[in-house]
PDB file of N, CA and C in Angstrom:
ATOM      1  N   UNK A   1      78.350  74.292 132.608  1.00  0.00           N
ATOM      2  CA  UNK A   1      79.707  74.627 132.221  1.00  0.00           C
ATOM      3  C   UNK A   1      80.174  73.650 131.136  1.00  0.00           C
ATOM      4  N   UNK A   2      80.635  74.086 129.984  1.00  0.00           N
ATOM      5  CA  UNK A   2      81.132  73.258 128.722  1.00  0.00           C
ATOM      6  C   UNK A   2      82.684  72.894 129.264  1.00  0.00           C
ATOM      7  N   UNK A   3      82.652  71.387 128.752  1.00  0.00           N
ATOM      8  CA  UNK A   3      83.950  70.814 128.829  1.00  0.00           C
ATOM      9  C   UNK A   3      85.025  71.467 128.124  1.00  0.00           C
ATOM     10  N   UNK A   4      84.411  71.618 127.216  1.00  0.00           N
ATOM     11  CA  UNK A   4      85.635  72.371 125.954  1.00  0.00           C
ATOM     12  C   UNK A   4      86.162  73.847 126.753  1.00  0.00           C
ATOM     13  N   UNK A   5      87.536  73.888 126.001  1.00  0.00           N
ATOM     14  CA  UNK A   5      88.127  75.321 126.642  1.00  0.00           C
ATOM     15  C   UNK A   5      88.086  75.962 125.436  1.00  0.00           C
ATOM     16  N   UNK A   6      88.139  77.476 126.022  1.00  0.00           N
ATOM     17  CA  UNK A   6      87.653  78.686 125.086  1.00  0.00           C
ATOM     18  C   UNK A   6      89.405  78.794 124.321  1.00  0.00           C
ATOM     19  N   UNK A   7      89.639  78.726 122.768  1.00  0.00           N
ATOM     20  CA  UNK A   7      90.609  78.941 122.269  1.00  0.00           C
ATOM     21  C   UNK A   7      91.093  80.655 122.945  1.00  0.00           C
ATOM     22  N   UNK A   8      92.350  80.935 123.044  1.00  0.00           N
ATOM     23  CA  UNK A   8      92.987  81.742 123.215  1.00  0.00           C
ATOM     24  C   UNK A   8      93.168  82.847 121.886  1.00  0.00           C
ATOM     25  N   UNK A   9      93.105  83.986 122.253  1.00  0.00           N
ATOM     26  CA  UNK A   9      92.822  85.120 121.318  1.00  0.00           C
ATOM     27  C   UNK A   9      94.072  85.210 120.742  1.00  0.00           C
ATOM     28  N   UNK A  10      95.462  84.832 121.321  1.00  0.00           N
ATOM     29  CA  UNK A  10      96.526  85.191 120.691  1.00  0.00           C
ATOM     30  C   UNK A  10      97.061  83.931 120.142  1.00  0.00           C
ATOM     31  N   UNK A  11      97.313  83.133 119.239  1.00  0.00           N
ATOM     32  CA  UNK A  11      97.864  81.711 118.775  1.00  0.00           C
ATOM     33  C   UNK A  11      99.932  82.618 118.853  1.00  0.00           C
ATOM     34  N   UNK A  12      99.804  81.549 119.724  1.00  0.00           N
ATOM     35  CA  UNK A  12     101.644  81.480 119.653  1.00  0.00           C
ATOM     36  C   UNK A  12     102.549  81.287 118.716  1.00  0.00           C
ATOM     37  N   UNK A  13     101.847  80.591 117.816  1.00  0.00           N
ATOM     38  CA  UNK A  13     102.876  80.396 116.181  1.00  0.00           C
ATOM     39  C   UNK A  13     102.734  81.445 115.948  1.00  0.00           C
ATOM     40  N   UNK A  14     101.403  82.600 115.721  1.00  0.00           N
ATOM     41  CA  UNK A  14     101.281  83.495 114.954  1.00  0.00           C
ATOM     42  C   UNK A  14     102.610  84.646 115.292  1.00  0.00           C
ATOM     43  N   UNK A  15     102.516  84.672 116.950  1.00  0.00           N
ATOM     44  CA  UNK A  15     103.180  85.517 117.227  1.00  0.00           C
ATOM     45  C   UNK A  15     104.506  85.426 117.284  1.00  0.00           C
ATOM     46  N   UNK A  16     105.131  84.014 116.929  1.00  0.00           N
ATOM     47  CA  UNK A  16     106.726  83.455 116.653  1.00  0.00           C
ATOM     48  C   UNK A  16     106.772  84.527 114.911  1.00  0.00           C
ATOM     49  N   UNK A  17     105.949  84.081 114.115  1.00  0.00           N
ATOM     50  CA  UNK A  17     105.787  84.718 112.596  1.00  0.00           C
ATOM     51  C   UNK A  17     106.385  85.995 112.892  1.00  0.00           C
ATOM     52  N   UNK A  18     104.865  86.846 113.110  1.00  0.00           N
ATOM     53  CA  UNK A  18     105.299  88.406 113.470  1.00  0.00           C
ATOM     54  C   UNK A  18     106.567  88.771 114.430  1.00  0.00           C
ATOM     55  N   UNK A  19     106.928  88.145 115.334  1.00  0.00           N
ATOM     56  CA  UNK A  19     108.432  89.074 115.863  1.00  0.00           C
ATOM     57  C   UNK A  19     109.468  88.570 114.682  1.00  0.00           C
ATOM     58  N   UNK A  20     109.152  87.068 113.794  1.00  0.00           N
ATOM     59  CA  UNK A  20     110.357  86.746 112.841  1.00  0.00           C
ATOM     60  C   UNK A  20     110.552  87.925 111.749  1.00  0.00           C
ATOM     61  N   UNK A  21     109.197  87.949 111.638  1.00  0.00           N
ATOM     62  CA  UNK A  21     108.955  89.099 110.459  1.00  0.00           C
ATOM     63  C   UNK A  21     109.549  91.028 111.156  1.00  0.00           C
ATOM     64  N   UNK A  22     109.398  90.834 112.091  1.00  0.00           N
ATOM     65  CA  UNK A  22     109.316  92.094 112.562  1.00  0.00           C
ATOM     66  C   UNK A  22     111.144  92.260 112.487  1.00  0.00           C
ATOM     67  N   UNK A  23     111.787  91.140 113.158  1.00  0.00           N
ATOM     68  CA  UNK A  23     112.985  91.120 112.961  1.00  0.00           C
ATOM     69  C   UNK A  23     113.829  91.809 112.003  1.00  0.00           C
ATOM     70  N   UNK A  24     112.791  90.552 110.777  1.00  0.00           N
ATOM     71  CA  UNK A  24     113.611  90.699 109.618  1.00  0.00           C
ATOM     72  C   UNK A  24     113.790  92.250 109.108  1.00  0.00           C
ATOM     73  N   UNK A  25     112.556  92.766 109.318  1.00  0.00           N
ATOM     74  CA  UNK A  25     112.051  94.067 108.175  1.00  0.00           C
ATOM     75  C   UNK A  25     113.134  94.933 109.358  1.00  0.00           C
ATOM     76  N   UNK A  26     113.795  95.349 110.282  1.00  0.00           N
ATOM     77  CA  UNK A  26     114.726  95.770 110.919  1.00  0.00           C
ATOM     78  C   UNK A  26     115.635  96.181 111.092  1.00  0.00           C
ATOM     79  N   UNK A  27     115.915  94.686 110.965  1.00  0.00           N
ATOM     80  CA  UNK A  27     117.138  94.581 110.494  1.00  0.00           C
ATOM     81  C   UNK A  27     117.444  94.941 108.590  1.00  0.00           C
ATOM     82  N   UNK A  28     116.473  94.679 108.117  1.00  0.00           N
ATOM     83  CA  UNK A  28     116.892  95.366 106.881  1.00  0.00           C
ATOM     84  C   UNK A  28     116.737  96.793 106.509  1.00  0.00           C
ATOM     85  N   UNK A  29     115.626  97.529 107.063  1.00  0.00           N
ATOM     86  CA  UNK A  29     115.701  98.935 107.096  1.00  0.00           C
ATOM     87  C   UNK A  29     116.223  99.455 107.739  1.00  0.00           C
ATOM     88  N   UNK A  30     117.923  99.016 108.532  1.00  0.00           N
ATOM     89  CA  UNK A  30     118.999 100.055 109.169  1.00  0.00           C
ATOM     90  C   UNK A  30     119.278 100.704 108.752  1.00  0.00           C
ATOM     91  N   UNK A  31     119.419 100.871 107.590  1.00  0.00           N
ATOM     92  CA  UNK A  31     119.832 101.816 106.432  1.00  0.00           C
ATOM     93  C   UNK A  31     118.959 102.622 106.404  1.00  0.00           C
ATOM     94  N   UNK A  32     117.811 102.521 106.446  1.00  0.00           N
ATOM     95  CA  UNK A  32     117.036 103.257 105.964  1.00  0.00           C
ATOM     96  C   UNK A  32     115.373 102.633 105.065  1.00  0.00           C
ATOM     97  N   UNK A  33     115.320 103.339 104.204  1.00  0.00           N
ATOM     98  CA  UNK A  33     113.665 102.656 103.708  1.00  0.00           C
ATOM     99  C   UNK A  33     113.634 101.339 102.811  1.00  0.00           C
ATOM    100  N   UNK A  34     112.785 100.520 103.121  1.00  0.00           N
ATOM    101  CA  UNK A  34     113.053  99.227 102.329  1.00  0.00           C
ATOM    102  C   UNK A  34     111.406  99.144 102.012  1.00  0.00           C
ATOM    103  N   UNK A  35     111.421  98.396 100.308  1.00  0.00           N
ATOM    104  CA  UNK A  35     110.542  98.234  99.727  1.00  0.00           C
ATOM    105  C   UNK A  35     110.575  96.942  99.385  1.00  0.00           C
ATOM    106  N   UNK A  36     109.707  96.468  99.337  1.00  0.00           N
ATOM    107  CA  UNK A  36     109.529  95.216  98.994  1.00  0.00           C
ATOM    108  C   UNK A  36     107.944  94.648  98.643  1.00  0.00           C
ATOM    109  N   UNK A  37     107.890  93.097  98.204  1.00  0.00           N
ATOM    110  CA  UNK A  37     106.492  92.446  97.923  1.00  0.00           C
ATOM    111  C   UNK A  37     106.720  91.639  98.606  1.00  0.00           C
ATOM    112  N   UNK A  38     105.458  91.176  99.356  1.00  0.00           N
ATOM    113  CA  UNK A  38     105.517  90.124 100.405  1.00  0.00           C
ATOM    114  C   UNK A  38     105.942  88.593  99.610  1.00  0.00           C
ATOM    115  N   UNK A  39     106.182  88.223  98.467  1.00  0.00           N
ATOM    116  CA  UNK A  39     106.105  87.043  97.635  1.00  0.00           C
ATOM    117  C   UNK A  39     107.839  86.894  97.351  1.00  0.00           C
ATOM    118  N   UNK A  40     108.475  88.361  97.166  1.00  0.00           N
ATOM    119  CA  UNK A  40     109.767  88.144  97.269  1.00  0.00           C
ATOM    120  C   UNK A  40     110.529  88.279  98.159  1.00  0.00           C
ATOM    121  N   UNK A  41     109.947  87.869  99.301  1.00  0.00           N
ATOM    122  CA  UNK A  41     110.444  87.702 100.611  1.00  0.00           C
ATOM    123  C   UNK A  41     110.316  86.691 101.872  1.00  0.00           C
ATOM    124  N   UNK A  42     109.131  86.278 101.112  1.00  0.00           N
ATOM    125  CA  UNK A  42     108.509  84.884 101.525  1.00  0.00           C
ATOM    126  C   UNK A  42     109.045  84.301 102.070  1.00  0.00           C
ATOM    127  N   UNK A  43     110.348  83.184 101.437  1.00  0.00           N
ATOM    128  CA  UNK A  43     111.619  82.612 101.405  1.00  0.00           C
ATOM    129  C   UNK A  43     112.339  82.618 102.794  1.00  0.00           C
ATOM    130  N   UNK A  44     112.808  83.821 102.315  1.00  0.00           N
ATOM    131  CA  UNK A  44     113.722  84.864 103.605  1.00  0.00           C
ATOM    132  C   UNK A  44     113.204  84.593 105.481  1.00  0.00           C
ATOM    133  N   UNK A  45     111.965  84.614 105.180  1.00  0.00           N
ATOM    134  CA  UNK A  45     111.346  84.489 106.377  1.00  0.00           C
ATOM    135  C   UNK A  45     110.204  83.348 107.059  1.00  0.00           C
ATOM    136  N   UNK A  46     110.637  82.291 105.554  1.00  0.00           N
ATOM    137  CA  UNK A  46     109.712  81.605 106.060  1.00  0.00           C
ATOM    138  C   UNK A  46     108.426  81.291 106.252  1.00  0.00           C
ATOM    139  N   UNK A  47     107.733  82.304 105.397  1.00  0.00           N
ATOM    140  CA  UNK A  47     106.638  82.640 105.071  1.00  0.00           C
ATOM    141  C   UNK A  47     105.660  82.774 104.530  1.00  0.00           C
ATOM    142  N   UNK A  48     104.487  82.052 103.954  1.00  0.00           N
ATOM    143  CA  UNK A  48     103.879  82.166 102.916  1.00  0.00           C
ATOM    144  C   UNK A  48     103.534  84.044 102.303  1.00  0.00           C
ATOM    145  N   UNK A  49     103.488  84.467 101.392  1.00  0.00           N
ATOM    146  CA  UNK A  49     103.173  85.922 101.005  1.00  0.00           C
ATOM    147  C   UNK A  49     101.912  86.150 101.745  1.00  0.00           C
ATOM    148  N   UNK A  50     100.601  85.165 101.676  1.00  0.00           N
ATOM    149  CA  UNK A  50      99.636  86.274 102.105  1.00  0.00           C
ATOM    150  C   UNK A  50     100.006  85.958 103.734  1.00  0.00           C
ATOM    151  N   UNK A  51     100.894  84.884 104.479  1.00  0.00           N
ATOM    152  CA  UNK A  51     100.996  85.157 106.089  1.00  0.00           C
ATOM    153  C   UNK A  51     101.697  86.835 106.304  1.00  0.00           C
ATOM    154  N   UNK A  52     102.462  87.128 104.937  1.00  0.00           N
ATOM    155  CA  UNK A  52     103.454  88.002 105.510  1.00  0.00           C
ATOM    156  C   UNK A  52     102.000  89.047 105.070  1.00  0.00           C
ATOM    157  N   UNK A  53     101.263  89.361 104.268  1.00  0.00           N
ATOM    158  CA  UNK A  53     100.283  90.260 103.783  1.00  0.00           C
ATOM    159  C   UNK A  53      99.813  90.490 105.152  1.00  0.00           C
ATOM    160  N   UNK A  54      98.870  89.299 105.529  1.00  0.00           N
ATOM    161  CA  UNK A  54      98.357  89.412 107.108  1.00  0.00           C
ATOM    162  C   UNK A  54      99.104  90.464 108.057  1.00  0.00           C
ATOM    163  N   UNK A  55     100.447  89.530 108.265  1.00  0.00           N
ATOM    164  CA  UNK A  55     100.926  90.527 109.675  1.00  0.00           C
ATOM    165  C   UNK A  55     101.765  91.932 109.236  1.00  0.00           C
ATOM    166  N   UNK A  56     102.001  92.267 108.115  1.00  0.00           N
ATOM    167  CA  UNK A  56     102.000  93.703 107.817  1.00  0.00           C
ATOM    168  C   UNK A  56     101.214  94.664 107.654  1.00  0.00           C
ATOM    169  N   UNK A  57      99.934  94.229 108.056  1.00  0.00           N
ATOM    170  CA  UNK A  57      99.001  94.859 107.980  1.00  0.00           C
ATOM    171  C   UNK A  57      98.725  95.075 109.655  1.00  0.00           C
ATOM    172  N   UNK A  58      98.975  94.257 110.333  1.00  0.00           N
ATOM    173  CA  UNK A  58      98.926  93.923 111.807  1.00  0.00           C
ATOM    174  C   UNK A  58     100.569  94.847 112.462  1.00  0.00           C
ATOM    175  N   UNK A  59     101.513  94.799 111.728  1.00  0.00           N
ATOM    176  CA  UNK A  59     102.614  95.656 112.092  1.00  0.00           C
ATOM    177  C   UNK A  59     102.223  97.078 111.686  1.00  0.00           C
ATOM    178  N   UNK A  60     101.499  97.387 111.010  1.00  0.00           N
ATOM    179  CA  UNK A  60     101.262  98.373 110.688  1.00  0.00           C
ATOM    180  C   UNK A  60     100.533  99.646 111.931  1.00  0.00           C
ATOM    181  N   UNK A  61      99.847  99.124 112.776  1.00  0.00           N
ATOM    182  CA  UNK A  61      99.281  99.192 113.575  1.00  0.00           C
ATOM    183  C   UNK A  61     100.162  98.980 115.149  1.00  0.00           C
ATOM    184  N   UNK A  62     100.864  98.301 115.283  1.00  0.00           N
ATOM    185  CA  UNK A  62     101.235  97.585 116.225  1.00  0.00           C
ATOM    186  C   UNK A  62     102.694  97.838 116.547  1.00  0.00           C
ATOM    187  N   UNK A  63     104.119  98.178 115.410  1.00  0.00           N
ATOM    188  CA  UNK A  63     105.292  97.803 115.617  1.00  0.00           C
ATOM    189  C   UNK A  63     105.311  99.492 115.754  1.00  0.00           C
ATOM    190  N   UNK A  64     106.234  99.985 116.845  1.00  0.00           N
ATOM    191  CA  UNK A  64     105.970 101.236 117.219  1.00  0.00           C
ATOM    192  C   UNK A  64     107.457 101.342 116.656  1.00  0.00           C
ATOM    193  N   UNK A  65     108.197 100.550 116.884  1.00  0.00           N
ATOM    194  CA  UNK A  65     110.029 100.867 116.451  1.00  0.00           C
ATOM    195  C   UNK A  65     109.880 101.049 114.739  1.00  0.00           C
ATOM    196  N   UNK A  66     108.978 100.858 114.260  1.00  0.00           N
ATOM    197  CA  UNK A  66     108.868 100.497 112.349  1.00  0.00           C
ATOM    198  C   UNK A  66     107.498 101.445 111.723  1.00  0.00           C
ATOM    199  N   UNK A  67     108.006 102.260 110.801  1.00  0.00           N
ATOM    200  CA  UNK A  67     107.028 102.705 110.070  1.00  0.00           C
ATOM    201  C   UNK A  67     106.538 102.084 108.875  1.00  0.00           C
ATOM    202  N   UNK A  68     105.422 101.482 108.763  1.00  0.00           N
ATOM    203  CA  UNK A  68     105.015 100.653 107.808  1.00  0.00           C
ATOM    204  C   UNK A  68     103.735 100.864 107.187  1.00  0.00           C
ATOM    205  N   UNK A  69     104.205 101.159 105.903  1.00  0.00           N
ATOM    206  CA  UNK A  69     102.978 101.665 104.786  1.00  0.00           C
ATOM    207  C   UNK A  69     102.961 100.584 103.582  1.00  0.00           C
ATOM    208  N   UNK A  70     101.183 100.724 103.503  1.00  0.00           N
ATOM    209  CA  UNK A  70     101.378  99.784 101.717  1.00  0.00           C
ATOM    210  C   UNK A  70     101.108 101.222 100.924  1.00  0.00           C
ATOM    211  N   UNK A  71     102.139 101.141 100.328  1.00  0.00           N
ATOM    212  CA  UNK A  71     102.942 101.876  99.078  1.00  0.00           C
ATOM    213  C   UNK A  71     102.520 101.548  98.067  1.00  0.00           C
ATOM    214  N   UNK A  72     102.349 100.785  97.428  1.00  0.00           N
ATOM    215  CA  UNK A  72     101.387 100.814  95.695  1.00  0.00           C
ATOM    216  C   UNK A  72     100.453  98.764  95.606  1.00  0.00           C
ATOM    217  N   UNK A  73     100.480  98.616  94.731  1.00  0.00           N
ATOM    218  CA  UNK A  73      99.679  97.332  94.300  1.00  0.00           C
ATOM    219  C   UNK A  73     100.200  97.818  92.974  1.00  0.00           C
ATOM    220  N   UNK A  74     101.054  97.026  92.077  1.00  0.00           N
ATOM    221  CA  UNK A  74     100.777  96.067  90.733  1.00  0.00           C
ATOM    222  C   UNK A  74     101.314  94.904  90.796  1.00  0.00           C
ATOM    223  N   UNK A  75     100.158  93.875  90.932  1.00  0.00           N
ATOM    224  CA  UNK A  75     100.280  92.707  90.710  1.00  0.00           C
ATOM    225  C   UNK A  75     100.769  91.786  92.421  1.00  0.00           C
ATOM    226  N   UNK A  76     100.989  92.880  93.115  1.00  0.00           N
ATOM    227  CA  UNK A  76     100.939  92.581  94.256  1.00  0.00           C
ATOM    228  C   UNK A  76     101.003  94.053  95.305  1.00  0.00           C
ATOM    229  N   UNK A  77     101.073  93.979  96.285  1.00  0.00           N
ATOM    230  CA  UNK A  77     101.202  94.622  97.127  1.00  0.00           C
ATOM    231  C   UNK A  77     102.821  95.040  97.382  1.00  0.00           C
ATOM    232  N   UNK A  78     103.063  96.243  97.336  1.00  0.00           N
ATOM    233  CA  UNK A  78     104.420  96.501  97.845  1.00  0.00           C
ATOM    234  C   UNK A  78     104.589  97.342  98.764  1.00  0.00           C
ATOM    235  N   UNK A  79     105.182  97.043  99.723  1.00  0.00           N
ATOM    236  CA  UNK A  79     105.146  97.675 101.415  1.00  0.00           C
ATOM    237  C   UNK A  79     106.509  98.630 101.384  1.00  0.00           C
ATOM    238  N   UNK A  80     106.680 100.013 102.275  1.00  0.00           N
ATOM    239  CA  UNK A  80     107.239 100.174 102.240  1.00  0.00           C
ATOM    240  C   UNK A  80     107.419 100.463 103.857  1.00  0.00           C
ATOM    241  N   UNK A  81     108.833 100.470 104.392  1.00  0.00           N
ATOM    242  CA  UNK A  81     108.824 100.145 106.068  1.00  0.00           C
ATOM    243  C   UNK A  81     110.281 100.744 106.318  1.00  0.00           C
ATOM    244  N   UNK A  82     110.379 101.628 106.983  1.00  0.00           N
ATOM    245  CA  UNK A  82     111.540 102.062 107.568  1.00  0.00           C
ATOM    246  C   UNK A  82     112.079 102.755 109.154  1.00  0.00           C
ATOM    247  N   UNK A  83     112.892 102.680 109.964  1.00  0.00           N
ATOM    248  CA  UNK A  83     113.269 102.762 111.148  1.00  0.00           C
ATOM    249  C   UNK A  83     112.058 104.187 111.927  1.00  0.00           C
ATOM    250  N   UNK A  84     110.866 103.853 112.977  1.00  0.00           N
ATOM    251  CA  UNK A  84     110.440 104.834 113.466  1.00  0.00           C
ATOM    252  C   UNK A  84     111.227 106.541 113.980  1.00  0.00           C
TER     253      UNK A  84
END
């Protein structure tokens, strides 16, 4: 039996990120559809662009209240995400 313990599949910062992020994008698509680049939003949430790249790709899959599509690429990625 190894001394060392087996890292955990879910890291807890990650998942503080994604509900911050999940928040945010939410609360901003009450209205309705919101577009954005993960780089001009960064800021907002605290976030480096490719952390937010990561877990929108992971919400994409995962946030059942949020419809979330990547919508085009020039020069970056622009997501588009609005109320399920």
């Amino acid at each position: 039996m190894s001394a060392t313990s087996q890292p955990s599949t879910e890291d807890p910062t990650t998942e503080n990120k994604e509900d911050r992020l999940k928040q945010f994008l939410r609360q901003k698509a009450t209205d309705g559809e919101l577009y954005f680049k993960s780089k001009f939003i960064a800021d907002e949430v605290d976030l480096s662009p490719k952390e937010i790249g990561a877990l929108m790709v992971k919400l994409s899959d995962s946030a059942s209240e949020l419809e979330v599509e990547k919508w085009s690429y020039t020069s970056a990625t622009t997501w588009r995400v609005e109320p399920a």
